[in-house]
C-alpha atoms as a PDB file:
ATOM      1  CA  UNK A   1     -17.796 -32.361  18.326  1.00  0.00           C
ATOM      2  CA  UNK A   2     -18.069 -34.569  21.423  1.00  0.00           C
ATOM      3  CA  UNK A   3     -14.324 -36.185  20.823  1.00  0.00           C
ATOM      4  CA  UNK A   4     -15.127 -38.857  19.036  1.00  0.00           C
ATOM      5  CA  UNK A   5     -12.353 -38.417  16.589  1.00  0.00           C
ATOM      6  CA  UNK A   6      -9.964 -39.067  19.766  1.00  0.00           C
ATOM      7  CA  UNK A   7      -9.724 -42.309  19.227  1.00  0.00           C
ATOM      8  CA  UNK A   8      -9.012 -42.848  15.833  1.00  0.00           C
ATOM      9  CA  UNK A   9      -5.454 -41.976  14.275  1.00  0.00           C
ATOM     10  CA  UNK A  10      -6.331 -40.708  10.656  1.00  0.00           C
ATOM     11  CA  UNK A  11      -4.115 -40.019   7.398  1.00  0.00           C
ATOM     12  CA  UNK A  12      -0.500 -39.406   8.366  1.00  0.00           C
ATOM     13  CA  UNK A  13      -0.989 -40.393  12.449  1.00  0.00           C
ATOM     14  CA  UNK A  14      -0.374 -43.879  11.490  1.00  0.00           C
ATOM     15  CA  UNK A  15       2.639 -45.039  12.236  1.00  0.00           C
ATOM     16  CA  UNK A  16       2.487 -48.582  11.232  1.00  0.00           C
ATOM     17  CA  UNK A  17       4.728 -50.191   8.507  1.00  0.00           C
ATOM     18  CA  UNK A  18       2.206 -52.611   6.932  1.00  0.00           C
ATOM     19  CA  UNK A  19      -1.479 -52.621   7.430  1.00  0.00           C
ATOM     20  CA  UNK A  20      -4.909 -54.314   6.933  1.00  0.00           C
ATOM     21  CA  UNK A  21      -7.084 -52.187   4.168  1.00  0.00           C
ATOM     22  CA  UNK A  22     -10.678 -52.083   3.540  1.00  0.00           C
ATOM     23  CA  UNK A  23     -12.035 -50.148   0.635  1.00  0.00           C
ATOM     24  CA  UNK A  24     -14.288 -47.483   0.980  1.00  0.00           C
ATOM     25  CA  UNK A  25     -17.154 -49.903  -0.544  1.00  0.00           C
ATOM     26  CA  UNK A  26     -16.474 -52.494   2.134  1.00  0.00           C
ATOM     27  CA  UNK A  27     -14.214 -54.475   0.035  1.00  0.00           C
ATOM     28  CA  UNK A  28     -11.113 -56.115   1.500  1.00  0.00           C
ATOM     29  CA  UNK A  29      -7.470 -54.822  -0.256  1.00  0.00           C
ATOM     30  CA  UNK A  30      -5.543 -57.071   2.105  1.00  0.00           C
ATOM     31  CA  UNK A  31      -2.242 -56.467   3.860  1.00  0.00           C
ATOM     32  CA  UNK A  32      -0.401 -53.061   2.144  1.00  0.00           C
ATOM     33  CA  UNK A  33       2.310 -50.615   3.078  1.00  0.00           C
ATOM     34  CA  UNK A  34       0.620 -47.540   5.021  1.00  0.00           C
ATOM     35  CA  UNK A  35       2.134 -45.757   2.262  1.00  0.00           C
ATOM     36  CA  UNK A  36       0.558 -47.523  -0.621  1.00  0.00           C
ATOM     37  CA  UNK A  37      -2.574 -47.066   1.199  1.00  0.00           C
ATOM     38  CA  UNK A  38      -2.095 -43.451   2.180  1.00  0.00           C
ATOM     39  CA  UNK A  39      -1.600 -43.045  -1.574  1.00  0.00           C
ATOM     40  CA  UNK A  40      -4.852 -44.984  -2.827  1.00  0.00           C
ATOM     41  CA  UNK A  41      -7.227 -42.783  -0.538  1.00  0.00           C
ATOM     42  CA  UNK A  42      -5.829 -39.613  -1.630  1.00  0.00           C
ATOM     43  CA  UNK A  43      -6.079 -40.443  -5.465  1.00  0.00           C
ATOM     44  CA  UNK A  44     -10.089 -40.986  -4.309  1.00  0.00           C
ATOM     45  CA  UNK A  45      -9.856 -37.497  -2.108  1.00  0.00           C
ATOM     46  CA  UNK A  46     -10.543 -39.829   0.965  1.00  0.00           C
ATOM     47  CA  UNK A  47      -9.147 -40.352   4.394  1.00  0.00           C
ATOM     48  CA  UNK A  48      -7.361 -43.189   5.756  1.00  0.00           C
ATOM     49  CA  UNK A  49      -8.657 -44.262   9.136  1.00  0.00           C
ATOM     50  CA  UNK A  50      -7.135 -47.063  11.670  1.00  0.00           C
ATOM     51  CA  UNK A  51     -10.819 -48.439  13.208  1.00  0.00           C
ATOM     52  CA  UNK A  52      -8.743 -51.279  14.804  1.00  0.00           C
ATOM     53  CA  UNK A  53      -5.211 -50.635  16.377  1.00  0.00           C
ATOM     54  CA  UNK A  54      -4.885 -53.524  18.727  1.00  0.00           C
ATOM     55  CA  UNK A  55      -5.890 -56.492  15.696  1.00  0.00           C
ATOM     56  CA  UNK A  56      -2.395 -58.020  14.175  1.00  0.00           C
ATOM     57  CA  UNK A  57      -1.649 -55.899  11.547  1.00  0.00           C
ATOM     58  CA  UNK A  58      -3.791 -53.175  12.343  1.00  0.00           C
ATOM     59  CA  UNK A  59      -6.918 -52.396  10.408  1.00  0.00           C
ATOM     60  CA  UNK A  60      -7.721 -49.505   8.315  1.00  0.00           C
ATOM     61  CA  UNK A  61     -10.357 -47.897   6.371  1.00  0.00           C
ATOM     62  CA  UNK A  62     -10.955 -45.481   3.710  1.00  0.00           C
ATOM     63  CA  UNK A  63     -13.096 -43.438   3.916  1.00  0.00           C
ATOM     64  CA  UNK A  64     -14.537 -39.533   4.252  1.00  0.00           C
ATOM     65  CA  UNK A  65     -13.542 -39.045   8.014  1.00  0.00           C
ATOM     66  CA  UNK A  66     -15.664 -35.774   8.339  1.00  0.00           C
ATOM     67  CA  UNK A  67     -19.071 -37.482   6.850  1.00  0.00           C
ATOM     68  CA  UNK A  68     -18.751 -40.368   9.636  1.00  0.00           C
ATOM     69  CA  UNK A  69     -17.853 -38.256  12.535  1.00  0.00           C
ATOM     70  CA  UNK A  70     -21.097 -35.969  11.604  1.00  0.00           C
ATOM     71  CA  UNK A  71     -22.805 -38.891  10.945  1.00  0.00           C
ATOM     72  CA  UNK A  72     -21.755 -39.982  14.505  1.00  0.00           C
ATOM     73  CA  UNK A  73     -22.543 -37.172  16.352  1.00  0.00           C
ATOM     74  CA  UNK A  74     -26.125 -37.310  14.696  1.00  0.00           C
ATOM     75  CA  UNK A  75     -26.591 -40.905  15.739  1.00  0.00           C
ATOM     76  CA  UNK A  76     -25.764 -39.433  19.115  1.00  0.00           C
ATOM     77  CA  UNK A  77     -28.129 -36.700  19.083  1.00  0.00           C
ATOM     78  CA  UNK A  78     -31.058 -39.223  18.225  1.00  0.00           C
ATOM     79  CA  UNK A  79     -30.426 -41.850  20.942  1.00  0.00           C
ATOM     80  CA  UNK A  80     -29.979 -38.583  23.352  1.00  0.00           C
ATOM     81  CA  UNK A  81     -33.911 -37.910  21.918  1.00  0.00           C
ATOM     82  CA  UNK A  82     -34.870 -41.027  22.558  1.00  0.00           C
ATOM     83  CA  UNK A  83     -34.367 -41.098  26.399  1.00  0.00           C
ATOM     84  CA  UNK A  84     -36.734 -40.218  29.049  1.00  0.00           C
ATOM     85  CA  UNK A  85     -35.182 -37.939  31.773  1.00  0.00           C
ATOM     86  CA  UNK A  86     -36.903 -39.199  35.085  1.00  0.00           C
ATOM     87  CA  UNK A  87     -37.250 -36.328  37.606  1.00  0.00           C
ATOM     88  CA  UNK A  88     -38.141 -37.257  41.317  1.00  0.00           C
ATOM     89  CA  UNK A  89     -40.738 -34.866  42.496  1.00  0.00           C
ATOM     90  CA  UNK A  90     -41.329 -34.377  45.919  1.00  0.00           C
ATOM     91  CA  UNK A  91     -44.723 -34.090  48.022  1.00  0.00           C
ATOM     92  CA  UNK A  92     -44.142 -33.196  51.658  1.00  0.00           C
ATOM     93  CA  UNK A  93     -46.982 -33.716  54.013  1.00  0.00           C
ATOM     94  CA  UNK A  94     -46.959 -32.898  58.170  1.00  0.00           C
ATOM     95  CA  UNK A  95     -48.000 -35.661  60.614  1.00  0.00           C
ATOM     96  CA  UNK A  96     -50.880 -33.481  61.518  1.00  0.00           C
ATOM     97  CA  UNK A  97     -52.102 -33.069  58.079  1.00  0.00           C
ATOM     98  CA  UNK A  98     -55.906 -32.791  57.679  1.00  0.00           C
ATOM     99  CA  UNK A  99     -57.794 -35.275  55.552  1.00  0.00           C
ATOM    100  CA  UNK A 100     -58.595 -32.487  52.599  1.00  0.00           C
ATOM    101  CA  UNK A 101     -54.820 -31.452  52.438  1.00  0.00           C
ATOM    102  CA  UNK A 102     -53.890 -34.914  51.736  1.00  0.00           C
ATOM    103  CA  UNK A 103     -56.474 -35.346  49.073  1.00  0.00           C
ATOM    104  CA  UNK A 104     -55.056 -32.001  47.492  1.00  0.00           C
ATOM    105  CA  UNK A 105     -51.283 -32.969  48.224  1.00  0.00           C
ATOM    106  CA  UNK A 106     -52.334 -37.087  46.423  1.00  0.00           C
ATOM    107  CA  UNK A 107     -53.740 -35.247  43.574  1.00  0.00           C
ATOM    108  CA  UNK A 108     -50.850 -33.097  42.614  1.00  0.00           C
ATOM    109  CA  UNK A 109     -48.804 -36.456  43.239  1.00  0.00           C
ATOM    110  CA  UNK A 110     -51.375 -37.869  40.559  1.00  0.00           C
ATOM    111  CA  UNK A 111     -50.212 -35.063  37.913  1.00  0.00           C
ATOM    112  CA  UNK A 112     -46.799 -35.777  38.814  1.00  0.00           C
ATOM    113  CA  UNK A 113     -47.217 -39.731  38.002  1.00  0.00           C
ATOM    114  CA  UNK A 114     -49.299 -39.312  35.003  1.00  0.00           C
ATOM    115  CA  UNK A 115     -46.356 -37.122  33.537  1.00  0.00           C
ATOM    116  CA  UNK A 116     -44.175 -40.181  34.036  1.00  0.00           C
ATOM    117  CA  UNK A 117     -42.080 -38.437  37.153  1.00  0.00           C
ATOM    118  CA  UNK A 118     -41.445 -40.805  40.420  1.00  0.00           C
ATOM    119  CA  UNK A 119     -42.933 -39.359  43.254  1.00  0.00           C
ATOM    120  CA  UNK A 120     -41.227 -39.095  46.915  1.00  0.00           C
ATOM    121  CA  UNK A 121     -43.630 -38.053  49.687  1.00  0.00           C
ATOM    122  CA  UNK A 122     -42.055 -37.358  53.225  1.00  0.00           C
ATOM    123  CA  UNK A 123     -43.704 -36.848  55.831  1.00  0.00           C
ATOM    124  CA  UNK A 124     -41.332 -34.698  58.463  1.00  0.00           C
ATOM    125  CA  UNK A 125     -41.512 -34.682  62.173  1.00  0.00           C
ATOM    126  CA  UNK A 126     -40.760 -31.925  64.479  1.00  0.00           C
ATOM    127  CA  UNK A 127     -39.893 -32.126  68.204  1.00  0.00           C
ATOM    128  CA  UNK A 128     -42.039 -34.532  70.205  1.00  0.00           C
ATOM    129  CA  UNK A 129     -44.058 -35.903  67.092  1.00  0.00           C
ATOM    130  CA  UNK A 130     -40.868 -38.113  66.096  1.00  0.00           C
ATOM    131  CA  UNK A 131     -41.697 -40.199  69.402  1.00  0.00           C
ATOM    132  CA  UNK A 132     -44.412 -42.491  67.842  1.00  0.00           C
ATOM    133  CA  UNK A 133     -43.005 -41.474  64.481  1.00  0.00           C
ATOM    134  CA  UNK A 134     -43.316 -45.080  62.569  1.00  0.00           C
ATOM    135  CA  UNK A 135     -46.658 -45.362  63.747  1.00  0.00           C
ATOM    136  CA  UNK A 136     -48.229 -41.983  62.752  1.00  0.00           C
ATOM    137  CA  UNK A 137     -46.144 -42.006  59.345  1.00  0.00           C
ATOM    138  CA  UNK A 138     -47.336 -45.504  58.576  1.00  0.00           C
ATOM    139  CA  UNK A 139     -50.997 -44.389  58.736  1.00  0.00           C
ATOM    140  CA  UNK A 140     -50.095 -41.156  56.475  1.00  0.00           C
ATOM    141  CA  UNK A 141     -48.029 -42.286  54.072  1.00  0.00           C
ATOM    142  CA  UNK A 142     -50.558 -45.787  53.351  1.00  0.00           C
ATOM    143  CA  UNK A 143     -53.323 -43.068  53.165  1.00  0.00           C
ATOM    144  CA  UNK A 144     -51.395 -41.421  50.810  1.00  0.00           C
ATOM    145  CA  UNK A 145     -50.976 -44.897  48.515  1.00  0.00           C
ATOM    146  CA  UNK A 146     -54.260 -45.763  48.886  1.00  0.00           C
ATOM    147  CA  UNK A 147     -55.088 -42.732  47.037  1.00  0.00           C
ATOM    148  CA  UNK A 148     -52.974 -43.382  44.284  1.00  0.00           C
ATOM    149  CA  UNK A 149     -53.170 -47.059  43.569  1.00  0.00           C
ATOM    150  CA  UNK A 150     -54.274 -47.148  40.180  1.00  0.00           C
ATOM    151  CA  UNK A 151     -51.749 -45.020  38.492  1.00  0.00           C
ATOM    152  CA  UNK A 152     -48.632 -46.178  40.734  1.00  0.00           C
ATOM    153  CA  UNK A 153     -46.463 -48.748  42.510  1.00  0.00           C
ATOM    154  CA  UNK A 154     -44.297 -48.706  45.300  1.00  0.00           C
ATOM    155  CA  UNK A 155     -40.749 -48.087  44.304  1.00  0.00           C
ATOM    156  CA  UNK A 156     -39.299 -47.895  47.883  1.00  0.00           C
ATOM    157  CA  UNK A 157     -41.686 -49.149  50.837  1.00  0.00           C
ATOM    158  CA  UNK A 158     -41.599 -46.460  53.852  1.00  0.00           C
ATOM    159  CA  UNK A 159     -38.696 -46.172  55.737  1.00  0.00           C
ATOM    160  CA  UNK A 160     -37.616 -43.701  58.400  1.00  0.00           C
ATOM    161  CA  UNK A 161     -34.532 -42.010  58.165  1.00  0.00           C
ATOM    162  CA  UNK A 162     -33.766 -39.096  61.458  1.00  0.00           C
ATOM    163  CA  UNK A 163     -36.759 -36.847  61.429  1.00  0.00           C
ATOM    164  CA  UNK A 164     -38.196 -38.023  58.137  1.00  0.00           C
ATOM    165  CA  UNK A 165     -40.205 -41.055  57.006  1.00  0.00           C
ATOM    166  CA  UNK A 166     -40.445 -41.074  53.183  1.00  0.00           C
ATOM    167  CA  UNK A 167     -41.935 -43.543  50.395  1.00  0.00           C
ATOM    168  CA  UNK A 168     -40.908 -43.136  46.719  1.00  0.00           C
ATOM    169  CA  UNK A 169     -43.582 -44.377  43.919  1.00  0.00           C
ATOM    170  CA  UNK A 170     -43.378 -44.914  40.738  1.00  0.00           C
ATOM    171  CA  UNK A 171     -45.392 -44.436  37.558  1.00  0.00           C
ATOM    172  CA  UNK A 172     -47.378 -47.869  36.730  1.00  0.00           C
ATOM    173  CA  UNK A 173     -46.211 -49.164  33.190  1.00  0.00           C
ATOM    174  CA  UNK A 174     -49.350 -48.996  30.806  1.00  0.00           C
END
């Protein structure tokens, strides 16, 4: 169980005098002694379950405490289904890059996209090449977008940062 049942203070953890029932078909009982309610849900082999401890008297339901927390933790495990995990894959090219490498490096970027992964491509600089840096990266990294216009956009324009000038894109919405 992923604690939800933390929060709740169930059966014989409530320590309030007088309390706010709701039946376990929804239906208000009013304001009752935690005893006379304690009592009700155990004739019906239910729980008794505070779902509001700050509201003046505190409110209380019956109900079967074990159902709802599985049927918690199952609402929990379908909205966990539901989301996309987003992974950031990255393409590294070299200033000096030849024209068919970057075709091969923009088409692996492609496969990347199309699985709905962002794509970072950095282009790193070694020694002297960082000395006209912005304007050799430029040139690489807008070949590079060129190539992939139709299945991407531009998540984070090219920026240099030390020896490194990198662009992220993302997958175009369909």
């Amino acid at each position: 169980m992923n604690g939800i049942n933390k929060n709740f203070a169930v059966n014989y953890e409530i320590r309030e005098k007088e309390i706010r029932v709701i039946a376990d078909d929804g239906s208000q009982l009013g304001v009752i002694s935690t005893r006379e309610a304690l009592r009700m849900a155990e004739e019906k082999e239910l729980d008794l379950v505070m779902i509001s401890p700050n509201a003046n008297p505190p409110v209380c339901r019956i109900m079967d405490f074990g159902k709802y927390i599985y049927e918690q933790s199952k609402k929990e495990k379908e909205a966990k289904k539901k989301q996309k995990v987003i992974n950031v894959k990255e393409v590294r090219v070299s200033p000096t890059i030849e024209e068919n490498d970057v075709r091969i490096k923009a088409n692996n970027a492609r496969k990347f996209l199309n699985d709905g992964d962002k794509v970072k491509v950095t282009v790193r600089f070694r020694g002297r090449e960082a000395e006209h840096a912005h304007v050799v990266g430029n040139r690489i990294l807008k070949n590079f977008v060129e190539r992939l216009e139709d299945v991407c956009v531009v998540e984070k324009p090219a920026k240099l940062e030390g020896r490194n000038m990198t662009v992220i894109l993302a997958p175009k919405k369909a």
